[in-house]
PDB file of N, CA and C in Angstrom:
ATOM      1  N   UNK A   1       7.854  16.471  -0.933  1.00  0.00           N
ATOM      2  CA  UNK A   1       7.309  15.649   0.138  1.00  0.00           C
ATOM      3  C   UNK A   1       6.202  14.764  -0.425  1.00  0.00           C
ATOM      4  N   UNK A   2       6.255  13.543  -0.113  1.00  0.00           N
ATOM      5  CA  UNK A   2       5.316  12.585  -0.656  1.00  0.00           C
ATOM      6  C   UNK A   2       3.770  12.261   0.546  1.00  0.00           C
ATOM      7  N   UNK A   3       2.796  12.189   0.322  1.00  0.00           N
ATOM      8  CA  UNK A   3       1.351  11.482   0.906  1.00  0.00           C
ATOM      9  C   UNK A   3       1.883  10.426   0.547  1.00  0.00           C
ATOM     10  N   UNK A   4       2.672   9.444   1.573  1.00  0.00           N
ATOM     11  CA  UNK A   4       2.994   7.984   1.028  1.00  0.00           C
ATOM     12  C   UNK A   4       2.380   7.242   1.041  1.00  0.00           C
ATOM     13  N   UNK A   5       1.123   7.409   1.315  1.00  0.00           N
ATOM     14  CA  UNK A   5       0.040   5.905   1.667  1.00  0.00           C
ATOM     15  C   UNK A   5      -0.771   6.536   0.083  1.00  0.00           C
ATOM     16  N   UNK A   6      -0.954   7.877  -0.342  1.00  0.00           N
ATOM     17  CA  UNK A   6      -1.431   8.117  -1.460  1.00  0.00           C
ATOM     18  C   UNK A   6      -0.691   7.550  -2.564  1.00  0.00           C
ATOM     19  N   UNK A   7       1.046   7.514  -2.279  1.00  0.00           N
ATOM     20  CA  UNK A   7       1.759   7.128  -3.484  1.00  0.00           C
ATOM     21  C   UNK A   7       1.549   5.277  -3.469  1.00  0.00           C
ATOM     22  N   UNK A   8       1.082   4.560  -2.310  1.00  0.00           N
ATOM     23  CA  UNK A   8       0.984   3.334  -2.360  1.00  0.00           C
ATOM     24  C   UNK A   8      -0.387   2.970  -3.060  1.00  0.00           C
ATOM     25  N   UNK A   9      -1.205   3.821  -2.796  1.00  0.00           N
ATOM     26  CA  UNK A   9      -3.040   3.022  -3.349  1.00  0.00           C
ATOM     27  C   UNK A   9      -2.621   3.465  -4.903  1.00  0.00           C
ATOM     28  N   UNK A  10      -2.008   4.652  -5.447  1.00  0.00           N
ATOM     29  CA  UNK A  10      -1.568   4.404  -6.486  1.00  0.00           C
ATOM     30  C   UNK A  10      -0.773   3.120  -7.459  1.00  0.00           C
ATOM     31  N   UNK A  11       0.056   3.570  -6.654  1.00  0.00           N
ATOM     32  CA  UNK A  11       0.756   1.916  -7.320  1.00  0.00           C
ATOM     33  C   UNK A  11       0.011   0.776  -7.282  1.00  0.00           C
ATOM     34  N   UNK A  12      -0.722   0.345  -6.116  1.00  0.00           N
ATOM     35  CA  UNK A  12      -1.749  -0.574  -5.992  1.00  0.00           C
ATOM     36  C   UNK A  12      -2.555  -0.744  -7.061  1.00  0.00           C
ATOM     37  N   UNK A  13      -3.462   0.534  -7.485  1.00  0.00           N
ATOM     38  CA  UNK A  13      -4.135   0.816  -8.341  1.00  0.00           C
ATOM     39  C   UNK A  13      -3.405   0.515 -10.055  1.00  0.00           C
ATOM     40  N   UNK A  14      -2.447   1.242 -10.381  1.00  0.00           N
ATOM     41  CA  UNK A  14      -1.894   0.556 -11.585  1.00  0.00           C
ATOM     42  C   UNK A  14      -1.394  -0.138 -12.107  1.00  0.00           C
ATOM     43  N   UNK A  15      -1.198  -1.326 -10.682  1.00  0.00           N
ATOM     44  CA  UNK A  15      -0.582  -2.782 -11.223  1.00  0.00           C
ATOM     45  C   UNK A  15      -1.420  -3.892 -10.934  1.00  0.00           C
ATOM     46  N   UNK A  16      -1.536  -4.597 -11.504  1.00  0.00           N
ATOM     47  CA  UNK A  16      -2.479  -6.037 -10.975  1.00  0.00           C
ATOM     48  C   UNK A  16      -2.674  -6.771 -10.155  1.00  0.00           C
ATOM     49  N   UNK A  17      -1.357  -6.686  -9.603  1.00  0.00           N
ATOM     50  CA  UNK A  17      -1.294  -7.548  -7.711  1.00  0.00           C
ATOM     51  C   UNK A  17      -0.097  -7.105  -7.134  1.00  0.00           C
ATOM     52  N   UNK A  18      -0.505  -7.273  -5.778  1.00  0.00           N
ATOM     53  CA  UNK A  18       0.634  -6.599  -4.901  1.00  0.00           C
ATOM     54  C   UNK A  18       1.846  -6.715  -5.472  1.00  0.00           C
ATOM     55  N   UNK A  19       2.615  -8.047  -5.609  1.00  0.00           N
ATOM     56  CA  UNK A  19       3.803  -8.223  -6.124  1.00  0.00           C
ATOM     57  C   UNK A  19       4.624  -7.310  -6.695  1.00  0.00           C
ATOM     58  N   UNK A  20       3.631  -7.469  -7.929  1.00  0.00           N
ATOM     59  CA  UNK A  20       4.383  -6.248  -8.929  1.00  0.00           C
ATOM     60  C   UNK A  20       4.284  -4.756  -8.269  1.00  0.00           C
ATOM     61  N   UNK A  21       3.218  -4.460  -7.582  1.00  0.00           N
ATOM     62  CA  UNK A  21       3.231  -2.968  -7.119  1.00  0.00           C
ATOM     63  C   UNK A  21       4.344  -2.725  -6.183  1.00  0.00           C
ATOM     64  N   UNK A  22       4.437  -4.281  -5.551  1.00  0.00           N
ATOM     65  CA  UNK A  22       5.734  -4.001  -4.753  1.00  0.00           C
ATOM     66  C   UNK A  22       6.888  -3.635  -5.098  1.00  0.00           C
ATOM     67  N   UNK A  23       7.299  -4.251  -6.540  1.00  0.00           N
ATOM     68  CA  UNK A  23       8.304  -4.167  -6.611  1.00  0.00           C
ATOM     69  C   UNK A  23       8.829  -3.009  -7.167  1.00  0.00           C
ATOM     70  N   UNK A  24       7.300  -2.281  -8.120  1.00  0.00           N
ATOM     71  CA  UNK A  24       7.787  -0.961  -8.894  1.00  0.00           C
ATOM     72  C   UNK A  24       8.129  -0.059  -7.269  1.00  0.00           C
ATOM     73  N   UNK A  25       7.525  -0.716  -6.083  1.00  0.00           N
ATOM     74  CA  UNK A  25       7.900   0.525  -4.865  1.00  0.00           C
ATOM     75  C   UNK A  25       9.649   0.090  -4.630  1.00  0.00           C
ATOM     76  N   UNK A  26       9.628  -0.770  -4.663  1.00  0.00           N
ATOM     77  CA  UNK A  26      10.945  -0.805  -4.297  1.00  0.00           C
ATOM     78  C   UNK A  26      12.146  -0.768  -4.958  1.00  0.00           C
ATOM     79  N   UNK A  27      11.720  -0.524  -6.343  1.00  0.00           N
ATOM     80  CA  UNK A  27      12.653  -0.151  -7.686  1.00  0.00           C
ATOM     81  C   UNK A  27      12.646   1.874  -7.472  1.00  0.00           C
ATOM     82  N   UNK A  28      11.432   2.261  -7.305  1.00  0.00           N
ATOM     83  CA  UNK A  28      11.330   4.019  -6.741  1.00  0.00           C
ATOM     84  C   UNK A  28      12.259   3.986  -5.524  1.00  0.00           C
ATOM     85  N   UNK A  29      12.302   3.529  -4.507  1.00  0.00           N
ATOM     86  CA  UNK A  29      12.954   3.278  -3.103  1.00  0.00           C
ATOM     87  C   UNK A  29      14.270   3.808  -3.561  1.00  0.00           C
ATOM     88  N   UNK A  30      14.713   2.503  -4.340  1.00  0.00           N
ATOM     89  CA  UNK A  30      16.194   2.701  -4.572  1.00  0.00           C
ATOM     90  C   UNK A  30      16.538   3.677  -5.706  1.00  0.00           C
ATOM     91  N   UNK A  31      15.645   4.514  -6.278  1.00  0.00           N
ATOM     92  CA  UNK A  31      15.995   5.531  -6.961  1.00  0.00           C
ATOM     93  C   UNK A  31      15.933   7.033  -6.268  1.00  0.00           C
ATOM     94  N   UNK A  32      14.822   6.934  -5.284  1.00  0.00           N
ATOM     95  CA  UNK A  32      14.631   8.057  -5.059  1.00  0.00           C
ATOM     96  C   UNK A  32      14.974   8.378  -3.424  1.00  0.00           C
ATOM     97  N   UNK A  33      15.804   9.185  -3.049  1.00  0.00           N
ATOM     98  CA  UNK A  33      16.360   8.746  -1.331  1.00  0.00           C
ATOM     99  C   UNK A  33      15.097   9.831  -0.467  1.00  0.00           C
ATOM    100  N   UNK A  34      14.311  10.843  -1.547  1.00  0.00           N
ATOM    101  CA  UNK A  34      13.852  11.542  -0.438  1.00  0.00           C
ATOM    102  C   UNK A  34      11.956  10.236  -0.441  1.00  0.00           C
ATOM    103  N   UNK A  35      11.557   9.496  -1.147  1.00  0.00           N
ATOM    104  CA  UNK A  35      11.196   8.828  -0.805  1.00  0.00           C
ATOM    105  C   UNK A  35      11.486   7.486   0.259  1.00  0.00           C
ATOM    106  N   UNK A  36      12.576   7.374  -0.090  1.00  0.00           N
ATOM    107  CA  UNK A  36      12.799   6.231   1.375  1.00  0.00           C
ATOM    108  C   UNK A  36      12.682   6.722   2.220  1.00  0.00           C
ATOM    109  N   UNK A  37      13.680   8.414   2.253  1.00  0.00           N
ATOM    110  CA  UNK A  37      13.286   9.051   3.797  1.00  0.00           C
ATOM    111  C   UNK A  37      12.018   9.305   4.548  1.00  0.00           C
ATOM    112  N   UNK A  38      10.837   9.227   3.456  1.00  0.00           N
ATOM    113  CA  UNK A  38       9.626   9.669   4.046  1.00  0.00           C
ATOM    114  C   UNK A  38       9.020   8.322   4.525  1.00  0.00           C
ATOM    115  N   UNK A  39       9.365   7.433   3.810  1.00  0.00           N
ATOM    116  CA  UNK A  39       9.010   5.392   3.571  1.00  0.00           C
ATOM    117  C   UNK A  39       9.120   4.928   5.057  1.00  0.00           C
ATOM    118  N   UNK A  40      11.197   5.592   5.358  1.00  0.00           N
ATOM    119  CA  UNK A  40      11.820   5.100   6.812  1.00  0.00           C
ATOM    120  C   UNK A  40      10.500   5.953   7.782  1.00  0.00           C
ATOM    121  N   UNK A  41       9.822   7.051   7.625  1.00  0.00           N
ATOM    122  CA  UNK A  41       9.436   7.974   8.895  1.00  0.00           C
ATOM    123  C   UNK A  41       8.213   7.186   9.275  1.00  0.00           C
ATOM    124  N   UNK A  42       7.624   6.429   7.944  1.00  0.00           N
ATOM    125  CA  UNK A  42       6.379   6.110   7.690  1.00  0.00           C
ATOM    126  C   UNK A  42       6.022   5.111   8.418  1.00  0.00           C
ATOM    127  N   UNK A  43       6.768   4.317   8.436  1.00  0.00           N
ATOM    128  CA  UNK A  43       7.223   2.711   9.065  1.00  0.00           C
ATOM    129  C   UNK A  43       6.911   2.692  10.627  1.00  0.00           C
ATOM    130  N   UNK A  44       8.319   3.825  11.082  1.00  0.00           N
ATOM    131  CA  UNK A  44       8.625   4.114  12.379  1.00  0.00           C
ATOM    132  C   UNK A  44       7.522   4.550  12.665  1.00  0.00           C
ATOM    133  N   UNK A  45       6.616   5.416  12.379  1.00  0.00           N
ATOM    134  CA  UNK A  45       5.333   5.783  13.009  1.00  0.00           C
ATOM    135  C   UNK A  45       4.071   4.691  13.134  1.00  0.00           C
ATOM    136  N   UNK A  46       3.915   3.775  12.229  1.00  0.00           N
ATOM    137  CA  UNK A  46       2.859   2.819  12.185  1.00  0.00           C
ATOM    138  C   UNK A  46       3.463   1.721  12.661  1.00  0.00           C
ATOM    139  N   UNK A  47       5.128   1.900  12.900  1.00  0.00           N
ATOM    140  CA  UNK A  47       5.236   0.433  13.680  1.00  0.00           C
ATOM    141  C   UNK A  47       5.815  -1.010  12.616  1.00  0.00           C
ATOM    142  N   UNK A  48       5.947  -0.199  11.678  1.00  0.00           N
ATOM    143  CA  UNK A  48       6.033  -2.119  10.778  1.00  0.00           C
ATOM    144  C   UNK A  48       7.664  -1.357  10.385  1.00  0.00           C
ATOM    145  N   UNK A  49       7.882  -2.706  10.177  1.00  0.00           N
ATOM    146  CA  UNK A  49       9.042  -2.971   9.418  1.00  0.00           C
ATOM    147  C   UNK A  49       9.383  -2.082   8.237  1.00  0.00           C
ATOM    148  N   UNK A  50      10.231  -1.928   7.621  1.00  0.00           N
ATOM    149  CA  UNK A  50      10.821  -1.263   6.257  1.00  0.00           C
ATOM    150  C   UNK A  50      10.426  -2.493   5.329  1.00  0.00           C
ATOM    151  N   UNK A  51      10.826  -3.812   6.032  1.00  0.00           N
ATOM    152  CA  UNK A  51      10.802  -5.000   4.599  1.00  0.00           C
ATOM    153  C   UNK A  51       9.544  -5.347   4.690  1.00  0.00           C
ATOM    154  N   UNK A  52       8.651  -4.801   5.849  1.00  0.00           N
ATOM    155  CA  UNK A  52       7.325  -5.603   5.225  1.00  0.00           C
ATOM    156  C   UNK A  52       5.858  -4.255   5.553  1.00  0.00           C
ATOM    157  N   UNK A  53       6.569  -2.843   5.319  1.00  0.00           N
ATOM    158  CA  UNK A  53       5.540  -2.074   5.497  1.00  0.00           C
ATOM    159  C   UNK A  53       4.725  -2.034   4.923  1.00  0.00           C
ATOM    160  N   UNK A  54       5.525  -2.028   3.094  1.00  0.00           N
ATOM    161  CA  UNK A  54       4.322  -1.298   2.139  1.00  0.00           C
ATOM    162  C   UNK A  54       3.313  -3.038   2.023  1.00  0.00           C
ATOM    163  N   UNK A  55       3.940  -4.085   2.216  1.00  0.00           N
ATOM    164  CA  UNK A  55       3.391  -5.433   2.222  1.00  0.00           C
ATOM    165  C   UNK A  55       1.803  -5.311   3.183  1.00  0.00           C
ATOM    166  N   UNK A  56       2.062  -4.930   4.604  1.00  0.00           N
ATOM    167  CA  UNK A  56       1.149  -4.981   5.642  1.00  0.00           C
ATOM    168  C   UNK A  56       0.403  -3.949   4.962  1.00  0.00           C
ATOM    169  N   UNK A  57       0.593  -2.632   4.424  1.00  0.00           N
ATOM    170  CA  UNK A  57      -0.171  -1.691   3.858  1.00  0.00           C
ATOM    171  C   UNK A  57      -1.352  -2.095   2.757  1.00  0.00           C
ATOM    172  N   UNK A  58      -0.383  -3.064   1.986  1.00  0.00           N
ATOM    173  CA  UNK A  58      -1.258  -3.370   0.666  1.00  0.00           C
ATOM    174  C   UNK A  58      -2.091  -4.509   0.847  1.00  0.00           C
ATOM    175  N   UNK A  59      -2.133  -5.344   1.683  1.00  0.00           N
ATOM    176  CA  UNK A  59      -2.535  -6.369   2.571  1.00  0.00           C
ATOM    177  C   UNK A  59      -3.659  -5.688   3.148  1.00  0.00           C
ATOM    178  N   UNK A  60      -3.684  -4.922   4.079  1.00  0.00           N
ATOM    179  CA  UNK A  60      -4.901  -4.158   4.898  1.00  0.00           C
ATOM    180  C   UNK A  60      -5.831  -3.279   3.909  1.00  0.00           C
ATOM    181  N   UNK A  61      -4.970  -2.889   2.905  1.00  0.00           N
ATOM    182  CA  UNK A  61      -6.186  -1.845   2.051  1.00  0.00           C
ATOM    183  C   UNK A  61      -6.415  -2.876   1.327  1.00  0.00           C
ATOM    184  N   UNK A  62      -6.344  -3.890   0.756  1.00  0.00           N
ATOM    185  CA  UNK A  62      -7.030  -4.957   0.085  1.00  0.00           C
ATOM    186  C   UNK A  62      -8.158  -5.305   0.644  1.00  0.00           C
ATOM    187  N   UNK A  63      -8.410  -5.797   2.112  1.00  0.00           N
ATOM    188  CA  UNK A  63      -9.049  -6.666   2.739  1.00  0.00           C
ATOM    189  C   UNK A  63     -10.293  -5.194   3.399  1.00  0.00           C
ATOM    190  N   UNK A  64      -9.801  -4.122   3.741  1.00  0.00           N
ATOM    191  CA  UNK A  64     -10.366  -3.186   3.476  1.00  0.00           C
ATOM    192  C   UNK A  64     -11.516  -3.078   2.040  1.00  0.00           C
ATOM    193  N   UNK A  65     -11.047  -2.462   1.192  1.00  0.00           N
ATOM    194  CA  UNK A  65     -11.817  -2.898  -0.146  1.00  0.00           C
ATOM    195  C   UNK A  65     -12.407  -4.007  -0.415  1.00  0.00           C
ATOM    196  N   UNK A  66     -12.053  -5.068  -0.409  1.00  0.00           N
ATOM    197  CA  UNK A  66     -12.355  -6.515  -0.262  1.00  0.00           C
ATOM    198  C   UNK A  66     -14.118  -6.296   0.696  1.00  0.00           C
ATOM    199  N   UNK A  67     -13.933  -5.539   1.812  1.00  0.00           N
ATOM    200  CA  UNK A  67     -14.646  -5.845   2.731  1.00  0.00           C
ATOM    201  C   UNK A  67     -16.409  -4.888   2.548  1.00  0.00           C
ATOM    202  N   UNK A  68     -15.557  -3.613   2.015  1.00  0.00           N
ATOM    203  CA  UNK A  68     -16.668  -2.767   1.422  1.00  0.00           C
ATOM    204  C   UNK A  68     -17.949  -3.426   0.360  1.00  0.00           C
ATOM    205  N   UNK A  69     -17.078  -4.217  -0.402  1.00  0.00           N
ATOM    206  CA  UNK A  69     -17.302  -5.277  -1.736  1.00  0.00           C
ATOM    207  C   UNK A  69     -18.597  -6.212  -1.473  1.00  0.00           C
ATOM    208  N   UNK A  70     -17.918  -6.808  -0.348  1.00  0.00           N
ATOM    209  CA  UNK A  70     -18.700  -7.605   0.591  1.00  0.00           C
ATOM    210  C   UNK A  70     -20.081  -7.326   1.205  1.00  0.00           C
ATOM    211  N   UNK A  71     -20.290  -5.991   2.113  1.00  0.00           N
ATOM    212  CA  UNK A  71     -21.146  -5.403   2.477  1.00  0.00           C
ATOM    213  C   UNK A  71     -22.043  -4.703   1.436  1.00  0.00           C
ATOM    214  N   UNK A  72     -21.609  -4.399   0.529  1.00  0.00           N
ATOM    215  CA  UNK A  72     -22.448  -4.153  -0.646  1.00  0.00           C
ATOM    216  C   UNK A  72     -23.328  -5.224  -1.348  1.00  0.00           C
ATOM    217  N   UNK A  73     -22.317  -6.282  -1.142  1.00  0.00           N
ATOM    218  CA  UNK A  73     -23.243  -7.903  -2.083  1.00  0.00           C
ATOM    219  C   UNK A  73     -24.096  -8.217  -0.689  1.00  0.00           C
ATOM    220  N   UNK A  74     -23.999  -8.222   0.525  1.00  0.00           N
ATOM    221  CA  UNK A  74     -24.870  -8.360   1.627  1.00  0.00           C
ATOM    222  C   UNK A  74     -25.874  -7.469   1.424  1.00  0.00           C
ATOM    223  N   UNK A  75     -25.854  -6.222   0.997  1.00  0.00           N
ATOM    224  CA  UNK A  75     -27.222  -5.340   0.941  1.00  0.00           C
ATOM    225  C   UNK A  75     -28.137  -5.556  -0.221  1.00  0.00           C
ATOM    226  N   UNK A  76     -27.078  -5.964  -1.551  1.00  0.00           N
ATOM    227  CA  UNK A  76     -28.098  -6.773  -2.623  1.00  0.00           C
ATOM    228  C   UNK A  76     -28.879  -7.646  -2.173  1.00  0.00           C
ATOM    229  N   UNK A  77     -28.011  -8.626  -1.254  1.00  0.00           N
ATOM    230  CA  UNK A  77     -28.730  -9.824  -1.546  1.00  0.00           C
ATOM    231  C   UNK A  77     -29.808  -9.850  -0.489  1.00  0.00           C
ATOM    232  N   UNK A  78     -30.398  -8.677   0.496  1.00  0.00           N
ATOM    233  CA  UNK A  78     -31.539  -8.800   1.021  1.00  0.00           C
ATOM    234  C   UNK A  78     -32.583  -8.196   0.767  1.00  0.00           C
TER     235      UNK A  78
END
């Protein structure tokens, strides 16, 4: 059984931009069926799409992080 949002900040984490993280997810997808099965449950529960879940995922934890980043250079800079 996979933590699939753990197996996504991973991939996130060891590739350089979404793109590529996307695609190593969707090269695993089609190798591994008990990951899609957990991918399909993952979707259906948060509501997004299959073609654009892990997208909206890696999108929101960016801008997330992004945002932490932010609030930190706001506390320097006063």
């Amino acid at each position: 059984m996979y933590d699939i949002t753990h197996y996504f900040e991973q991939l996130l984490a060891e590739h350089s931009s979404i793109d590529i993280a996307e695609a190593e997810f969707k090269k695993a997808l089609a190798e591994d069926a008990e990951l899609l099965a957990e991918y399909r449950e993952w979707c259906h529960t948060v509501g997004s799409t299959e073609k654009h879940g892990f997208r909206d995922y890696a999108d929101e934890y960016k801008e997330q992080r992004d945002s932490v980043w932010d609030s930190l250079q706001d506390y320097d800079d006063e």
